[in-house]
Every structure is written in C-alpha cells, then in structure tokens.
N, C-alpha and C. Protein backbone atom coordinates (compact mmCIF):
# COMPACT_ATOMS: atom_id res chain seq x y z
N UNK A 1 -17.04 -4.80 4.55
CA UNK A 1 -17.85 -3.65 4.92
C UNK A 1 -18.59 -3.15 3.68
N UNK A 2 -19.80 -2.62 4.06
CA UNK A 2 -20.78 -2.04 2.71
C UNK A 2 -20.07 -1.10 2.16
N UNK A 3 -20.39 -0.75 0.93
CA UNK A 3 -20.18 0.82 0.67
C UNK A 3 -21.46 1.31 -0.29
N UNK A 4 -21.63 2.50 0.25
CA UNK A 4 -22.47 3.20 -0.85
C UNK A 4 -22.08 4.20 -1.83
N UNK A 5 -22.67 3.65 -3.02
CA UNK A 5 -22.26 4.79 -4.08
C UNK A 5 -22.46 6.12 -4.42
N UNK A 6 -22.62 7.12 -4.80
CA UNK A 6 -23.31 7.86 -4.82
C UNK A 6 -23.10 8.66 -6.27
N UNK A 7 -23.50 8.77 -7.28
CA UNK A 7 -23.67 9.25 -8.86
C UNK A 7 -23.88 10.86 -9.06
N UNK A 8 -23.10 11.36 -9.48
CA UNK A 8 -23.72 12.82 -9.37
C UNK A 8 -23.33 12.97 -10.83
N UNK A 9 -24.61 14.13 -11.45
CA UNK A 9 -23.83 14.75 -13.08
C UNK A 9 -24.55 15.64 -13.01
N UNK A 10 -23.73 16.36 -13.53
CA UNK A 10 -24.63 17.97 -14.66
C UNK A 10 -25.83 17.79 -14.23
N UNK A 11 -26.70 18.70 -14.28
CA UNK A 11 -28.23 18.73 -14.78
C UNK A 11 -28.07 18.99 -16.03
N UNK A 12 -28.70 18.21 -16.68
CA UNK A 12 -29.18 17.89 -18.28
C UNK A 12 -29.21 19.26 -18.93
N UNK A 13 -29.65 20.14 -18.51
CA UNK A 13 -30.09 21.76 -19.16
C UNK A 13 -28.66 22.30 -19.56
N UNK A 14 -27.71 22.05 -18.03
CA UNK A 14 -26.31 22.79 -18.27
C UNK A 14 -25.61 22.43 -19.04
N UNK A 15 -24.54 23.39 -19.63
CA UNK A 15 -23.19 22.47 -20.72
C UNK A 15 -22.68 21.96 -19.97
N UNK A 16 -21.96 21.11 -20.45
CA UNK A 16 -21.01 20.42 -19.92
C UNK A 16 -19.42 20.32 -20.17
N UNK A 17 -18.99 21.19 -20.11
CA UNK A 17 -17.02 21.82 -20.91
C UNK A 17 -16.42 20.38 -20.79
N UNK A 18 -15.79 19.40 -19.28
CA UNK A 18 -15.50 18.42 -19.80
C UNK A 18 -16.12 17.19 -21.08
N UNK A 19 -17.27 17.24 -20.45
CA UNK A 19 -17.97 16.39 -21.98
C UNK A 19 -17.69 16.54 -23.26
N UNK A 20 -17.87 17.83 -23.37
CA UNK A 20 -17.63 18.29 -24.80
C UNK A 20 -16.49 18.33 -25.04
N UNK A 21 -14.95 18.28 -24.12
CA UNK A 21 -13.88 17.75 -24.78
C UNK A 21 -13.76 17.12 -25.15
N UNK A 22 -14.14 15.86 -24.17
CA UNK A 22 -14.04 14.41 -24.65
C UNK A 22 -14.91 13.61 -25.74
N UNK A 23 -15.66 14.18 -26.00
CA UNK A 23 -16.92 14.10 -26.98
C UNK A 23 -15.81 14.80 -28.33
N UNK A 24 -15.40 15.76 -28.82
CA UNK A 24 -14.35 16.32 -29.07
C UNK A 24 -13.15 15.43 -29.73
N UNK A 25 -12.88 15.27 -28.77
CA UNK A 25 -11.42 13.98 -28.83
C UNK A 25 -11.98 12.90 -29.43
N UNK A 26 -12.76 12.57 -29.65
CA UNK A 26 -13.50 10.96 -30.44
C UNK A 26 -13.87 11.50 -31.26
N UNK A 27 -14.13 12.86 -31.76
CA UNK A 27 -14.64 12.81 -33.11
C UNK A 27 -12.84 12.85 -33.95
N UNK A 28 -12.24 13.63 -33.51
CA UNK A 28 -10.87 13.92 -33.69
C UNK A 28 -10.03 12.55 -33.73
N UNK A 29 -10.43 11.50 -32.85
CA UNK A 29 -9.89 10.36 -33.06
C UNK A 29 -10.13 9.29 -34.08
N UNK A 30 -11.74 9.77 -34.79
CA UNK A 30 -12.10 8.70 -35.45
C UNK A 30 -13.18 7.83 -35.19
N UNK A 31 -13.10 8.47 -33.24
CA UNK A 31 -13.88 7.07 -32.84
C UNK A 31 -15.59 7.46 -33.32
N UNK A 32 -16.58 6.87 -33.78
CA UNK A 32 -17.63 7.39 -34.08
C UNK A 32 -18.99 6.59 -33.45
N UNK A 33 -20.16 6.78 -33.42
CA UNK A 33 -21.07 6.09 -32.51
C UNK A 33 -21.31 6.73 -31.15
N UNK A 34 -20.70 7.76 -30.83
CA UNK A 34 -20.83 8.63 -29.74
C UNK A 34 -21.34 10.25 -29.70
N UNK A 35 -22.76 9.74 -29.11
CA UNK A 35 -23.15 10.86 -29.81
C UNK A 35 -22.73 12.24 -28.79
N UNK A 36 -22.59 12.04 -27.42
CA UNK A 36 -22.70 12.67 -26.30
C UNK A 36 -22.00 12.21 -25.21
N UNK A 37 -21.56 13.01 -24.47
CA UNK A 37 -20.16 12.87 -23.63
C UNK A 37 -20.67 13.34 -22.13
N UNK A 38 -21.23 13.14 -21.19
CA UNK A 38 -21.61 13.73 -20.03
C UNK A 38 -20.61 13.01 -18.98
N UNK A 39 -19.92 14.42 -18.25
CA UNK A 39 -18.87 13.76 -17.03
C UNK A 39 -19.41 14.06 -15.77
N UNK A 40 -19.50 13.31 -14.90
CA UNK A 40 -20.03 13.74 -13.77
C UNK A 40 -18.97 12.88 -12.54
N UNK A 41 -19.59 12.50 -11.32
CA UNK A 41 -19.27 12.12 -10.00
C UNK A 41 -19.25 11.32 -9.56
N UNK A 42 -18.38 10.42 -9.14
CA UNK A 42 -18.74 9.22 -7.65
C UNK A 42 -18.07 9.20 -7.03
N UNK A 43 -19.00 8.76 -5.77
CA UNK A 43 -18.52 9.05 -4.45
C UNK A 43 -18.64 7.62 -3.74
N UNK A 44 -17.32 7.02 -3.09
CA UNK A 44 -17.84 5.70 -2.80
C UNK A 44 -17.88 6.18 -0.76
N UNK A 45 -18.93 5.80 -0.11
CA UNK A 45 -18.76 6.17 1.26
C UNK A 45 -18.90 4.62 2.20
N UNK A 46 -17.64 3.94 2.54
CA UNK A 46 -17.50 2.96 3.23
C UNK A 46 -18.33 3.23 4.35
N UNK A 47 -19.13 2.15 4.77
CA UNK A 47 -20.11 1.90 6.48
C UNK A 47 -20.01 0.89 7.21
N UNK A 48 -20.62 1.21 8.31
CA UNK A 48 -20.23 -0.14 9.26
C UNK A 48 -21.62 -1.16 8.99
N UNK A 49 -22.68 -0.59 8.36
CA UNK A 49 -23.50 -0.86 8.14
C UNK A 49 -24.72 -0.03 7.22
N UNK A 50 -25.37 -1.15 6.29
CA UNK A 50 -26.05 -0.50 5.43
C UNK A 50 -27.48 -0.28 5.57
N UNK A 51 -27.84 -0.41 6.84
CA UNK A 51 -29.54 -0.02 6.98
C UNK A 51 -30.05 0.99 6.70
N UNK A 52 -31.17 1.02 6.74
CA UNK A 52 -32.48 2.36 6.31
C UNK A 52 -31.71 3.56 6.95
N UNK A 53 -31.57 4.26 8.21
CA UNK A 53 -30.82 5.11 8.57
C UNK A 53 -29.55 5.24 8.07
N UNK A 54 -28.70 4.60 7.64
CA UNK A 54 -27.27 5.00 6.91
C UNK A 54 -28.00 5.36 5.65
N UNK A 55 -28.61 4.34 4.65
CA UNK A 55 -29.22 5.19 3.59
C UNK A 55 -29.73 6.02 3.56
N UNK A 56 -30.63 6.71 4.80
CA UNK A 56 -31.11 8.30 4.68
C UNK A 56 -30.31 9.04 5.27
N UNK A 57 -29.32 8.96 5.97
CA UNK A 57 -28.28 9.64 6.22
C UNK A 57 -27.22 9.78 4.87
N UNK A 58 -27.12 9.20 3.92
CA UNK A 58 -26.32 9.18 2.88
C UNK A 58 -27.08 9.86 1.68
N UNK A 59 -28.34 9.81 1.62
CA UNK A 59 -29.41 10.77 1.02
C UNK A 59 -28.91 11.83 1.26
N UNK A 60 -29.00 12.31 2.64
CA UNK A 60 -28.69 13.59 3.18
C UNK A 60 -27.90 14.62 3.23
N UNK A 61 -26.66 13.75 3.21
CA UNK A 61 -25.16 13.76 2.75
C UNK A 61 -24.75 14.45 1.39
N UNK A 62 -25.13 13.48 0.38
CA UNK A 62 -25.36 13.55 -1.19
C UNK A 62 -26.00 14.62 -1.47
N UNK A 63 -27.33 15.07 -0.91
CA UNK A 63 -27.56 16.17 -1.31
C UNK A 63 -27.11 18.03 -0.27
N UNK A 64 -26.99 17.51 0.46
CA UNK A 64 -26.20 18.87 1.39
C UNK A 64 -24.81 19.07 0.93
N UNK A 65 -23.88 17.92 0.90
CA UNK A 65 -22.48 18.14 0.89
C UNK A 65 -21.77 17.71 -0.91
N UNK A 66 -21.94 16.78 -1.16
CA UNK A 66 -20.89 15.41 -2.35
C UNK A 66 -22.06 16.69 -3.33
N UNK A 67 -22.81 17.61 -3.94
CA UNK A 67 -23.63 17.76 -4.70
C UNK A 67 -24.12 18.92 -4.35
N UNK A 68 -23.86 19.84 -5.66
CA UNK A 68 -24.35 21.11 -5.79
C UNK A 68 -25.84 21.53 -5.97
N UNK A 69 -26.75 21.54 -5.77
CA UNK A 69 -28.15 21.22 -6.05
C UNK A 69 -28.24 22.43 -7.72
N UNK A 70 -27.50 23.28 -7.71
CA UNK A 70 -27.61 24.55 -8.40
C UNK A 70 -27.20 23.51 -10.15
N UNK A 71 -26.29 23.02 -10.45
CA UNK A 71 -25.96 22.99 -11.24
C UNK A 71 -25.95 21.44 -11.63
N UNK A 72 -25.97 20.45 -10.32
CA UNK A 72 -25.84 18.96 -10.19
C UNK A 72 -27.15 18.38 -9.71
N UNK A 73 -27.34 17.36 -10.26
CA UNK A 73 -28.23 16.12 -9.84
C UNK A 73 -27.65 14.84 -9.00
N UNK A 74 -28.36 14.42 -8.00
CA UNK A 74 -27.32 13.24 -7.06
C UNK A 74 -28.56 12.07 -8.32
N UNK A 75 -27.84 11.30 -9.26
CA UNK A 75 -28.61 10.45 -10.42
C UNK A 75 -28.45 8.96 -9.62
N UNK A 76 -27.95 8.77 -8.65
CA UNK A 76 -28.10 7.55 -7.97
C UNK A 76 -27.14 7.33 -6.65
N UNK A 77 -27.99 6.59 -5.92
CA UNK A 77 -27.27 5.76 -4.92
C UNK A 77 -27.80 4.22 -4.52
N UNK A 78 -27.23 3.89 -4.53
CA UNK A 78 -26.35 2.28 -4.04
C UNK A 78 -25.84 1.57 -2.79
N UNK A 79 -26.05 0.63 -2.68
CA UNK A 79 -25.33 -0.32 -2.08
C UNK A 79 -24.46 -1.24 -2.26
N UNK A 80 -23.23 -1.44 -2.18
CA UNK A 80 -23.01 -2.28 -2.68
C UNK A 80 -21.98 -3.18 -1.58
N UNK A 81 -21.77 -4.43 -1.63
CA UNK A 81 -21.31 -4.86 -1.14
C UNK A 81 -19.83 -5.47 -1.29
C-alpha cells in the first residue's frame, strides 16, 4: 500500500527551543560543522491508493489538521511506495 509523507517545520522567522537544544548539545559535545538545528514533523498517512484526489485530499489534510498554519509550514509531501 502507498503512503504519503507529509514534512512539517517551524516557519523559518520563529525560534525554535527544541533546535536550539540540540544545536546546544553538539556544541557541548564537541561535535562541530553544525551550524543550525531545526526540529520539525512527519506524518506518514497509509492509502488504498495514491491518485490526484488522495493527493489533494492529503494537501488538505496537512494543511487544516497535521499543521499549524500560525507558526508551521507543511515543507513537503510525498509518495512513497
């Protein structure tokens, strides 16, 4: 069966408190080469099928329900098999 993905993060403008822990914790660890830490969302939604209507129904979805429009961006969706 298909599933579609669906990507959600921050909008770019907002902080981000988990990021910046973990962004945080690697400098604290040593680890270096990281400049920026952004945590966000996925959502995997199993279908019986992946046509044009399940994808705009999953558009729809992503942005009404899985995604805050206020504070979140839906940054991708997928198919995957």
């Amino acid at each position: 069966m298909p599933t579609i993905v669906v990507d959600v993060m921050p909008k770019a403008e907002l902080l981000d408190p988990q990021g910046k822990a973990v962004s945080g914790a690697l400098t604290r660890l040593g680890v270096a080469g990281f400049s920026d830490v952004r945590i966000g969302k996925r959502f995997e939604l199993t279908v019986d099928r992946a046509d044009d209507a399940t994808l705009e129904t999953a558009r729809r979805i992503a942005d009404e329900i899985l995604s805050n429009s206020v504070i979140e961006d839906v940054v991708n969706i997928e198919v995957v098999e």
